[in-house]
PDB file of N, CA and C in Angstrom:
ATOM      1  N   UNK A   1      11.017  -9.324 -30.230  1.00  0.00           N
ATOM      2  CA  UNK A   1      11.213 -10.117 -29.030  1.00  0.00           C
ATOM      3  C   UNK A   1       9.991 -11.003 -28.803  1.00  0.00           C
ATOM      4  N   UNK A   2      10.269 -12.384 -28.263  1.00  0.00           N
ATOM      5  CA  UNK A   2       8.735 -12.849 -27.967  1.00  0.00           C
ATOM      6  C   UNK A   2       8.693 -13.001 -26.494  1.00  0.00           C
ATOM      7  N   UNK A   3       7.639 -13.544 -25.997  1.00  0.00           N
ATOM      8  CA  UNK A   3       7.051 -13.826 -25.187  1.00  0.00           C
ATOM      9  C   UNK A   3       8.335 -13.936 -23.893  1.00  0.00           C
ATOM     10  N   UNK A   4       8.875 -14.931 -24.368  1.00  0.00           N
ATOM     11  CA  UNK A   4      10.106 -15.483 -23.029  1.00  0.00           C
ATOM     12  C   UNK A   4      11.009 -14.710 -22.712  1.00  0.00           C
ATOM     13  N   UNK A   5      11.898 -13.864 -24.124  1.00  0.00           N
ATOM     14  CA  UNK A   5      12.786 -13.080 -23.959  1.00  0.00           C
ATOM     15  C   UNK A   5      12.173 -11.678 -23.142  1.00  0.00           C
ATOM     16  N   UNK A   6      10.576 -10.910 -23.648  1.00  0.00           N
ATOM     17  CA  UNK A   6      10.171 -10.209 -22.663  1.00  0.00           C
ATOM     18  C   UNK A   6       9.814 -10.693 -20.927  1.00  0.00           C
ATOM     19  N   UNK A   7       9.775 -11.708 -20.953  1.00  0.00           N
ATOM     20  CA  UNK A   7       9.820 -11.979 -19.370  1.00  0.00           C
ATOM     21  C   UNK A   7      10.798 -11.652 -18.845  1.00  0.00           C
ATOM     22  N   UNK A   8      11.766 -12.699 -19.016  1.00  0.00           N
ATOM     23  CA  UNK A   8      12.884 -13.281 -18.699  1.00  0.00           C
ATOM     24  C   UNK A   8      13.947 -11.841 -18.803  1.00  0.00           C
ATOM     25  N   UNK A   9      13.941 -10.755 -19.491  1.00  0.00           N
ATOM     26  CA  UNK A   9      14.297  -9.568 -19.368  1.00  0.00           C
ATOM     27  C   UNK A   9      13.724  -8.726 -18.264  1.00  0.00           C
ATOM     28  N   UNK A  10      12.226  -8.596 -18.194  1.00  0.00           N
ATOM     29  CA  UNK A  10      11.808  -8.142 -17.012  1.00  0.00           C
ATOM     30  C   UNK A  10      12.166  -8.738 -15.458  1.00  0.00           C
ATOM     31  N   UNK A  11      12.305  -9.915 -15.597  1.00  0.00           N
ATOM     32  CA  UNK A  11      12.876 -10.971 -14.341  1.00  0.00           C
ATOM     33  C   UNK A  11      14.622  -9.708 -13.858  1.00  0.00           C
ATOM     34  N   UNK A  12      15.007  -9.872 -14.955  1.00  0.00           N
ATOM     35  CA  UNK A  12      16.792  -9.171 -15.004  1.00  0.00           C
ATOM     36  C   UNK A  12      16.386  -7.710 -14.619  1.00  0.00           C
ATOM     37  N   UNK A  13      15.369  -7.185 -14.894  1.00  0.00           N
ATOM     38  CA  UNK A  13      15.424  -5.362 -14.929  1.00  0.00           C
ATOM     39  C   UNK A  13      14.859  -5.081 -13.440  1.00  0.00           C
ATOM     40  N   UNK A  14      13.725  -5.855 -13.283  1.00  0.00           N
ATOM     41  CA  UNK A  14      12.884  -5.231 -11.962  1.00  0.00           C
ATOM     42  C   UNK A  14      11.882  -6.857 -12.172  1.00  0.00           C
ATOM     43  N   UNK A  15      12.612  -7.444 -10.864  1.00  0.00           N
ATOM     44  CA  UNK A  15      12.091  -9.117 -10.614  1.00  0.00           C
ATOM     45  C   UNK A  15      11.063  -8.813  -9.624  1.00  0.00           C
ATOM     46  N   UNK A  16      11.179  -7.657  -9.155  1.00  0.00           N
ATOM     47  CA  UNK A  16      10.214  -7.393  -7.571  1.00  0.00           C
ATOM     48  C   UNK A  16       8.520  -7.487  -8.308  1.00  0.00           C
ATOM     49  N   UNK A  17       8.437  -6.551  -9.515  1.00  0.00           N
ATOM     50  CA  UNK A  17       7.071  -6.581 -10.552  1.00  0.00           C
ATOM     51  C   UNK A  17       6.708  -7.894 -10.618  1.00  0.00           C
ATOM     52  N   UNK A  18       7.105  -8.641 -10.547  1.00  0.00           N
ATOM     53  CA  UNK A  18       6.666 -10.031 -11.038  1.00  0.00           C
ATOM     54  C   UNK A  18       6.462 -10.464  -9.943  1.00  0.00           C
ATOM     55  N   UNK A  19       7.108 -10.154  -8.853  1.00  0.00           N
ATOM     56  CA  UNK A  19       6.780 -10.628  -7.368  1.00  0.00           C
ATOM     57  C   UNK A  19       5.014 -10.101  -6.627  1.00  0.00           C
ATOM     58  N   UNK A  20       5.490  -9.227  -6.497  1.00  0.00           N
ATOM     59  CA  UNK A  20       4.405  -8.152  -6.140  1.00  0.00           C
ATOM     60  C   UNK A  20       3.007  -7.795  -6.630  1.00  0.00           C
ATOM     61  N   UNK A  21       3.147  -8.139  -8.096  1.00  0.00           N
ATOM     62  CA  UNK A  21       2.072  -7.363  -9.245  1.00  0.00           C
ATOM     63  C   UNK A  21       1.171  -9.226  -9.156  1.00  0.00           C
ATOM     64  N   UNK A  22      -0.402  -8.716  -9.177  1.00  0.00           N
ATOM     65  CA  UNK A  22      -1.183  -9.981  -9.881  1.00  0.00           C
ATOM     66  C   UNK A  22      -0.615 -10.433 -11.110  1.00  0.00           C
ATOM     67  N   UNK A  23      -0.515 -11.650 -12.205  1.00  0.00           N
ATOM     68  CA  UNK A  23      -0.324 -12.100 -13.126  1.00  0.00           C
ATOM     69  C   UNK A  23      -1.210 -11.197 -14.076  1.00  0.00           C
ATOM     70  N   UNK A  24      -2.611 -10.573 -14.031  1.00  0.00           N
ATOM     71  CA  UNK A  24      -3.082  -9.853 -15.077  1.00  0.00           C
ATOM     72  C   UNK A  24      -2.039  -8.876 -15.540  1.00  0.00           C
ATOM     73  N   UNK A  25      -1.707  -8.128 -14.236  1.00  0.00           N
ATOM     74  CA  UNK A  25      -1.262  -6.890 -14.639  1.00  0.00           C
ATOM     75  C   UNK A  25       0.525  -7.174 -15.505  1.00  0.00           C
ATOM     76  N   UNK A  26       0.988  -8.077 -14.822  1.00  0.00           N
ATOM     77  CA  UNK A  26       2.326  -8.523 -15.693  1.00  0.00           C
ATOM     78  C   UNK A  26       2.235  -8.717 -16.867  1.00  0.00           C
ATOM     79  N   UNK A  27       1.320  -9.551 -17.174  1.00  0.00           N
ATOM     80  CA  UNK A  27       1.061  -9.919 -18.178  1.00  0.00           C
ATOM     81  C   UNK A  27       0.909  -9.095 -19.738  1.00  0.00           C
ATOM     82  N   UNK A  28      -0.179  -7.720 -19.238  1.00  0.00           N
ATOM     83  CA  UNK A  28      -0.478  -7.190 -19.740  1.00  0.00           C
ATOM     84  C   UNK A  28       0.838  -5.564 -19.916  1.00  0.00           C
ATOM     85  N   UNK A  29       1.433  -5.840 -18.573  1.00  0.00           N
ATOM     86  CA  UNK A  29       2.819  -5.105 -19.167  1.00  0.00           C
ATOM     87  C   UNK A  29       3.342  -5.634 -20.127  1.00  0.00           C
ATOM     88  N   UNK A  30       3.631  -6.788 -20.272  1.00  0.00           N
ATOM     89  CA  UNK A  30       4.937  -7.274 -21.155  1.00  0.00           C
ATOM     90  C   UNK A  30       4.181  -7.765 -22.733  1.00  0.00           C
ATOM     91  N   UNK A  31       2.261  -7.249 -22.727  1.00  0.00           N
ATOM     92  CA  UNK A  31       1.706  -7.747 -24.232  1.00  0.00           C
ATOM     93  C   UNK A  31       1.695  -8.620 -23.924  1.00  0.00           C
ATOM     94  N   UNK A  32       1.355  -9.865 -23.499  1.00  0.00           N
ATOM     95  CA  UNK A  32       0.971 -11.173 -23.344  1.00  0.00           C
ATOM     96  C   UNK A  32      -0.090 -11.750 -22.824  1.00  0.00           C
ATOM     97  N   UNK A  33      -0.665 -12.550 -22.630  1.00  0.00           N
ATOM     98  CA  UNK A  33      -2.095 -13.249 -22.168  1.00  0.00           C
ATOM     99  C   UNK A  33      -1.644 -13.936 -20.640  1.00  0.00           C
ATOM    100  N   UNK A  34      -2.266 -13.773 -19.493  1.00  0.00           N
ATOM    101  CA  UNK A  34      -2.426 -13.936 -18.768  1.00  0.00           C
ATOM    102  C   UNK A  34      -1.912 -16.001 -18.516  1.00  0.00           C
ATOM    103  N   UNK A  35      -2.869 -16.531 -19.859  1.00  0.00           N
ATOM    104  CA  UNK A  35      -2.524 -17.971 -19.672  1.00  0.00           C
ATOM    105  C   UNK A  35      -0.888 -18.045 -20.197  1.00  0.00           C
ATOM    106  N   UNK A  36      -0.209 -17.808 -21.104  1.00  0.00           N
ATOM    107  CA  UNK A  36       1.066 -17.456 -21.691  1.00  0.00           C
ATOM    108  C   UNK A  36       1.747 -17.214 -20.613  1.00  0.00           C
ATOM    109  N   UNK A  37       1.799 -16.521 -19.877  1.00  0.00           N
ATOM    110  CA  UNK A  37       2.680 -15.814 -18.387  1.00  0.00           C
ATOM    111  C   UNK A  37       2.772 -17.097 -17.426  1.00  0.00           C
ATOM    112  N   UNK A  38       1.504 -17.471 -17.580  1.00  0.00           N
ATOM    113  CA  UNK A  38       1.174 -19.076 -16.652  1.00  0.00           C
ATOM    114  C   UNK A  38       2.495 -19.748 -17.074  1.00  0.00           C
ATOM    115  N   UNK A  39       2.502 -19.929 -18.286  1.00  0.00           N
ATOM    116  CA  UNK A  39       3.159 -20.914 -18.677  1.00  0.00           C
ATOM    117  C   UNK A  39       4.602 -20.674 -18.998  1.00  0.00           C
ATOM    118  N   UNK A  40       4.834 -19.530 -19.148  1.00  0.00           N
ATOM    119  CA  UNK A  40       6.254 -18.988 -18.861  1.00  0.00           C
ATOM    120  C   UNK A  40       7.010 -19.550 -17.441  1.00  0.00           C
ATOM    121  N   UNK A  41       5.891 -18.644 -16.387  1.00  0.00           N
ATOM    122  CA  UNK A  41       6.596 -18.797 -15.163  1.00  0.00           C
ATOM    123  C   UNK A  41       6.330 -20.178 -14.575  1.00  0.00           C
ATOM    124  N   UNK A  42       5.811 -21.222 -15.248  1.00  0.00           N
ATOM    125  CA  UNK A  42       6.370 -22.639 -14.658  1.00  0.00           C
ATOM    126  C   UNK A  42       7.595 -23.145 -15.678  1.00  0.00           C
ATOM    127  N   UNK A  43       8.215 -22.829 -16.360  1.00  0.00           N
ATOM    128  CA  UNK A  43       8.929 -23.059 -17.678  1.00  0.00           C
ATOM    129  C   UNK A  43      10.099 -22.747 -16.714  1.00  0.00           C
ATOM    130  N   UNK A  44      10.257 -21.408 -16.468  1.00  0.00           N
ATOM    131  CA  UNK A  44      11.522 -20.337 -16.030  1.00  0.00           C
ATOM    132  C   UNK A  44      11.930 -20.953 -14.437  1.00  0.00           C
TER     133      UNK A  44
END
């Protein structure tokens, strides 16, 4: 899976984490870099 499909799955499972949680800590759930997540969640 990369980068988008692990977001974008977490968005579908539990969207509140992404709400709630700083970007480090998301980030570092889903294996990804903090700047990467940046750029996901203006993408999505």
């Amino acid at each position: 899976m990369d980068a988008l499909e692990r977001y974008t799955q977490l968005l579908k499972v539990n969207p509140i984490i992404v709400k709630r949680l700083p970007n480090k800590v998301v980030a570092s759930y889903i294996n990804i870099s903090q700047e990467t997540l940046s750029r996901l969640k203006s993408k999505v």
